[in-house]
Structures are given as structure tokens and as C-alpha cells.
N, C-alpha and C. Protein backbone atom coordinates (compact mmCIF):
# COMPACT_ATOMS: atom_id res chain seq x y z
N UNK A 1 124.08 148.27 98.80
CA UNK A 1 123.83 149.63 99.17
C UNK A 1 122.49 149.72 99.94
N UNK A 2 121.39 148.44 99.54
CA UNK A 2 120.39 148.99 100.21
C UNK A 2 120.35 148.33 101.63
N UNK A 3 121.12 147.78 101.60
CA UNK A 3 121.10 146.83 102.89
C UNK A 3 121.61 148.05 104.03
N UNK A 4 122.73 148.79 103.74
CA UNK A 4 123.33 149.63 104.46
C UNK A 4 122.46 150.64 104.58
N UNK A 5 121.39 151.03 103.87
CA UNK A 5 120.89 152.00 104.12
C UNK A 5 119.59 151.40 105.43
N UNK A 6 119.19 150.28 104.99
CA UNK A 6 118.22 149.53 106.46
C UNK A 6 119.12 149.72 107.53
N UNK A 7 120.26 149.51 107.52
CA UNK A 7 120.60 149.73 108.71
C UNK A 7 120.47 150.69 109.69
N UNK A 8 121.09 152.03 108.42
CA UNK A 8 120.69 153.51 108.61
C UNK A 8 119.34 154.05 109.14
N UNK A 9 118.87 153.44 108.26
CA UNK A 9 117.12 153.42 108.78
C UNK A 9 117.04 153.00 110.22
N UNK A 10 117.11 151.49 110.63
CA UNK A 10 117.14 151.26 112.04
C UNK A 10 117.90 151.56 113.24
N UNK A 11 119.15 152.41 112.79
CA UNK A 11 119.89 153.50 113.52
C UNK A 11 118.40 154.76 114.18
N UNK A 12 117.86 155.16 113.28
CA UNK A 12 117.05 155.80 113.47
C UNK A 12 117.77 157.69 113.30
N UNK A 13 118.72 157.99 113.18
CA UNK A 13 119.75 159.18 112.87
C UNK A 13 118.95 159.98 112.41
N UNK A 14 118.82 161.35 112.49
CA UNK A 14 118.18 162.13 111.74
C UNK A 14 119.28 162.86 110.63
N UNK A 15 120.70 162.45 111.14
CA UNK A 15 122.14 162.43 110.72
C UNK A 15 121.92 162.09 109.36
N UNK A 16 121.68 160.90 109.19
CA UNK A 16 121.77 160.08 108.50
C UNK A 16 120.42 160.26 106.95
N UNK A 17 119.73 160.95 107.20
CA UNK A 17 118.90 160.76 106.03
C UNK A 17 119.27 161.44 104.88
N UNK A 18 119.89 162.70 104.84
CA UNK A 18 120.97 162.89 103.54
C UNK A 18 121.66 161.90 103.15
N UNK A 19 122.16 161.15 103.59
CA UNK A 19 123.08 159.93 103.20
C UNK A 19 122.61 159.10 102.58
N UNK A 20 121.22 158.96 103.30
CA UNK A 20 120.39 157.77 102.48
C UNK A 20 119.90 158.01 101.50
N UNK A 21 119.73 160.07 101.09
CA UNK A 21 119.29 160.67 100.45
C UNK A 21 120.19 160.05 99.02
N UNK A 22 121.49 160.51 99.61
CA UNK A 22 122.74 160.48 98.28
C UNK A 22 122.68 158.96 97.60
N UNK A 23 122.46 158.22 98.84
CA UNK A 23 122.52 156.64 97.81
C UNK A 23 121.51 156.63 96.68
N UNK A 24 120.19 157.01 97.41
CA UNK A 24 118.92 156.79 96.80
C UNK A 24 119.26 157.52 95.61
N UNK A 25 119.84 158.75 95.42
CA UNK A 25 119.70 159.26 94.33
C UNK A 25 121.08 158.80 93.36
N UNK A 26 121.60 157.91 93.53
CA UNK A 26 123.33 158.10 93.12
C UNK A 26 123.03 157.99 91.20
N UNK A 27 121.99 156.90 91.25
CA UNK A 27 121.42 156.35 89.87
C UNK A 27 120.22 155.66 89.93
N UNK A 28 119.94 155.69 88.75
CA UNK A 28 118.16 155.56 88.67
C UNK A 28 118.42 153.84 89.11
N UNK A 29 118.91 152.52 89.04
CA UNK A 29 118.74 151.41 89.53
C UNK A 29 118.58 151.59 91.25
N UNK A 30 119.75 152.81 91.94
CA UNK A 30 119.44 153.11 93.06
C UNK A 30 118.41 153.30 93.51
N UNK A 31 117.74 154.54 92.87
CA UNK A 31 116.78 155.16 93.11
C UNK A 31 115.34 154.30 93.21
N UNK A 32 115.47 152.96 92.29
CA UNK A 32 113.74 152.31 92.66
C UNK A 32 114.68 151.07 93.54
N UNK A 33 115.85 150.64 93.53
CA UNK A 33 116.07 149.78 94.76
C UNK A 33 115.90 149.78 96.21
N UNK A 34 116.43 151.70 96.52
CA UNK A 34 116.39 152.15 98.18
C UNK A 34 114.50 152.89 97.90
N UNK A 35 114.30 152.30 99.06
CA UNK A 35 112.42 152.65 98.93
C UNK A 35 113.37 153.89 100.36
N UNK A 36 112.09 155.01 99.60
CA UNK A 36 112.06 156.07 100.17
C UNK A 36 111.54 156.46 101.69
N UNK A 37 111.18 155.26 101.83
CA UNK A 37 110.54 155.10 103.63
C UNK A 37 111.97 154.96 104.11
N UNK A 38 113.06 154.27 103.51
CA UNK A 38 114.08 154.08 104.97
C UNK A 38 115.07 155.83 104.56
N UNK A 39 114.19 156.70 104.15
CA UNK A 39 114.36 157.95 105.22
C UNK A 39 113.78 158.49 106.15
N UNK A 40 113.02 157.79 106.80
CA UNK A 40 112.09 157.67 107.77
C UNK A 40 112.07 156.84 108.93
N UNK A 41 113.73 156.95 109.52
CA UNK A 41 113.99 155.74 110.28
C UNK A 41 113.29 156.42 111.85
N UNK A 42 113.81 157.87 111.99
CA UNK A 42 113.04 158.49 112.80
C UNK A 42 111.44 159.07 112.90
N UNK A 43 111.08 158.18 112.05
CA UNK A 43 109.47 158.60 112.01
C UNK A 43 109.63 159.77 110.66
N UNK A 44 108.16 159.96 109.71
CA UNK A 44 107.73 160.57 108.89
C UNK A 44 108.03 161.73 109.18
N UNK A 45 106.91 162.47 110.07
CA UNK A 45 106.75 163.94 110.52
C UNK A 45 108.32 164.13 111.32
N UNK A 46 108.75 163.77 111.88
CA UNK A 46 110.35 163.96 112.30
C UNK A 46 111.41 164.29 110.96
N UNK A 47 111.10 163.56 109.84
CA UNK A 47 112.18 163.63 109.14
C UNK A 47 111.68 164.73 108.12
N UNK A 48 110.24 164.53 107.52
CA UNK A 48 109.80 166.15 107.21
C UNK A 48 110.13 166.76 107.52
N UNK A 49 110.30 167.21 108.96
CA UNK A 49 110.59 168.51 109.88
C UNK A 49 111.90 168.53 109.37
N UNK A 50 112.90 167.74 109.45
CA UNK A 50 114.25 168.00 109.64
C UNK A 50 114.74 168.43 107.79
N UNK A 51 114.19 167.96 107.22
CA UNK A 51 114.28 168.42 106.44
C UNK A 51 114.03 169.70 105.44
N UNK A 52 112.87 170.23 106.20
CA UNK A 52 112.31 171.49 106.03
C UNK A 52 113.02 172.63 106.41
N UNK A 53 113.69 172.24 107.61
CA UNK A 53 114.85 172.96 108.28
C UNK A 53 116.31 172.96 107.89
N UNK A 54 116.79 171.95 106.39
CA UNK A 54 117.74 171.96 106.28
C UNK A 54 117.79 172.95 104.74
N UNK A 55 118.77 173.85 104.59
CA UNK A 55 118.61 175.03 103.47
C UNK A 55 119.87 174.49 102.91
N UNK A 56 119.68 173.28 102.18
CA UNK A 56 120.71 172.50 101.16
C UNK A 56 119.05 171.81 99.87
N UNK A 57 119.98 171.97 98.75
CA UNK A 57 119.32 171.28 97.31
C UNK A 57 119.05 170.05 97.76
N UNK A 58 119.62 169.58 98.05
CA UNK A 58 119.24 167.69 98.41
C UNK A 58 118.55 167.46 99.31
N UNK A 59 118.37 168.30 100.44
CA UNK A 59 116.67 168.55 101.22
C UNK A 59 116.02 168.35 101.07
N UNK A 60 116.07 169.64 100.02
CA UNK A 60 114.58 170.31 99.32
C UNK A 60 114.13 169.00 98.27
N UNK A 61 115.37 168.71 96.95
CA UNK A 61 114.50 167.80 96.47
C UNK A 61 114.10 166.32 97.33
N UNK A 62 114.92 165.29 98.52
CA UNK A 62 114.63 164.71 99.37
C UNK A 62 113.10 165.14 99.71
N UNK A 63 112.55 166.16 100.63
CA UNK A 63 111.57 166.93 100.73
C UNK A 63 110.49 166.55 99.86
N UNK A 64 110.80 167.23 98.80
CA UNK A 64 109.78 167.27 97.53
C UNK A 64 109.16 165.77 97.24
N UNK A 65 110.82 165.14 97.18
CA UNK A 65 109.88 163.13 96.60
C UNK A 65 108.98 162.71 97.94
N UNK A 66 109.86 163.26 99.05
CA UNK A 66 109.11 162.48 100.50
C UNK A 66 107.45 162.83 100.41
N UNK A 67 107.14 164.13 99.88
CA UNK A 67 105.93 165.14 100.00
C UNK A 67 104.96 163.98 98.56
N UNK A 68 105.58 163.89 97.70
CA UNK A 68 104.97 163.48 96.33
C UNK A 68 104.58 162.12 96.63
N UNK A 69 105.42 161.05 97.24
CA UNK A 69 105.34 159.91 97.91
C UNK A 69 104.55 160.09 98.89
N UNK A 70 103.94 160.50 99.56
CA UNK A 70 103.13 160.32 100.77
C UNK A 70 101.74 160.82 100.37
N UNK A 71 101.41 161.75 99.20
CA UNK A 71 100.24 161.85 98.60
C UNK A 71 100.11 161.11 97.60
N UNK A 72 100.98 160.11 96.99
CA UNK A 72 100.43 159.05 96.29
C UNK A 72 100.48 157.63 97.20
N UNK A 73 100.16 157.75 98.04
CA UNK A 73 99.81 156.70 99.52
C UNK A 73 101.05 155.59 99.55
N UNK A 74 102.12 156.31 99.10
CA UNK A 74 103.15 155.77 100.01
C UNK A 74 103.35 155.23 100.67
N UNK A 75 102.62 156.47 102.18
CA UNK A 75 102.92 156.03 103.60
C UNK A 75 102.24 155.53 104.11
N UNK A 76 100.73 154.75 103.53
CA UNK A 76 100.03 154.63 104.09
C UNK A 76 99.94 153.44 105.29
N UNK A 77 99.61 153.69 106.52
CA UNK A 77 100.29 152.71 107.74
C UNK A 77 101.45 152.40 107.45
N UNK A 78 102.45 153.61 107.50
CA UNK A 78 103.96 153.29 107.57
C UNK A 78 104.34 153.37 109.35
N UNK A 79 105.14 152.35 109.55
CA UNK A 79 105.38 152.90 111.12
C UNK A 79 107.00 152.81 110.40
N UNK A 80 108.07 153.02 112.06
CA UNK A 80 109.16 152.79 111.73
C UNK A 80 109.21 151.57 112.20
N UNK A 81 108.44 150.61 113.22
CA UNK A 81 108.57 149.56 113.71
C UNK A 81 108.12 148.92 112.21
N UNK A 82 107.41 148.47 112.06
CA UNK A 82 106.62 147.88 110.79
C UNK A 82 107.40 147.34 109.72
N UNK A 83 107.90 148.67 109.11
CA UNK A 83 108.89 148.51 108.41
C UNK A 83 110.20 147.84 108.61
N UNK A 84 111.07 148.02 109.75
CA UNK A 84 112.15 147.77 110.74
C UNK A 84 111.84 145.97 110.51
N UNK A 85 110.82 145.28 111.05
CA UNK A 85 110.20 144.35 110.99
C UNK A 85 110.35 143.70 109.75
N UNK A 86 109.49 144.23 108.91
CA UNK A 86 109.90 143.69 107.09
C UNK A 86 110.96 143.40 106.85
N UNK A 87 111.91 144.54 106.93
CA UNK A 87 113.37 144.25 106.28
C UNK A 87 114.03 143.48 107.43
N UNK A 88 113.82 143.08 108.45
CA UNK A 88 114.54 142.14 109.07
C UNK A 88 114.04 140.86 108.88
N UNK A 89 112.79 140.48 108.57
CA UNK A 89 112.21 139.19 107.82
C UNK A 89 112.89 138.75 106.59
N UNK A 90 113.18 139.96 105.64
CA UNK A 90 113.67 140.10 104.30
C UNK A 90 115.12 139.40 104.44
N UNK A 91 115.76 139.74 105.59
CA UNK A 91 116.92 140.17 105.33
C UNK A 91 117.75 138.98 106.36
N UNK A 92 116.90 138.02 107.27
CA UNK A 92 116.97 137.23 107.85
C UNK A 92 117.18 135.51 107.10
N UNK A 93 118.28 134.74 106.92
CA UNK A 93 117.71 133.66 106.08
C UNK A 93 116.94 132.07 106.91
């Protein structure tokens, strides 16, 4: 599941981050497996935005962890390249 969601991530979709939303949340093994950056395939402040703008529950809480995660330094020097990078090292044998 989390592999599919890197992908999602390097799609870059703004489509797509509910989806990644639903995996992340499906169950708590989900939830600390999919790291909350690959909803951020389109950049941080992009996917904030889009989410701020979406008037669905899974937004808002999406929203809320993204907001809680980024003031406990989360994001700190998150790019989308960076990351993109990692999990293709990771994920490369």
C-alpha cells in the first residue's frame, strides 16, 4: 500500500491526496507505515491550500494531522524532489 501511495506522491495529483488520505488512515499499522509527506506530492503549501478548499471530513481531519505534523518539524527541509529521491533509493534494489 505504501509503495502505491509513492507513486501517487510522484504523480504529483492534487487528485490524489484524499486517496492517500484513505490509505493512510484505513488502520493504525497504515497510518505510521504511509508517512504523511507523500501527501505532499504537489508541494506542502499546494496541498494545504487544496485542502482547505475541500468541505469534506477527511480534509479537514487530513488538514488538521498535515497542520500538527508540520509544527512538530515534520517538514522540516521537506522538498517534493528530496523526498521523490529517498523513496526511489529505498525502493530501488
Amino acid at each position: 500500500m505504501k509503495l502505491c501511495c509513492v507513486q501517487l506522491f510522484n504523480a504529483g495529483s492534487l487528485d490524489d491526496v484524499l486517496l492517500i488520505w484513505k490509505a493512510k488512515s484505513a488502520s493504525m499499522d497504515a497510518d505510521c507505515s504511509i508517512d504523511i509527506q507523500l501527501l505532499c506530492g504537489s508541494g506542502l503549501t499546494t496541498t494545504r491550500a487544496y485542502l482547505l478548499s475541500q468541505r469534506l471530513p477527511e480534509a479537514e481531519a487530513a488538514l488538521q494531522r498535515l497542520l500538527d505534523c508540520e509544527k512538530a518539524g515534520d517538514f522540516e527541509d521537506f522538498s517534493v524532489e528530496g523526498h521523490s529521491a529517498q523513496y526511489a533509493a529505498y525502493y530501488t534494489p
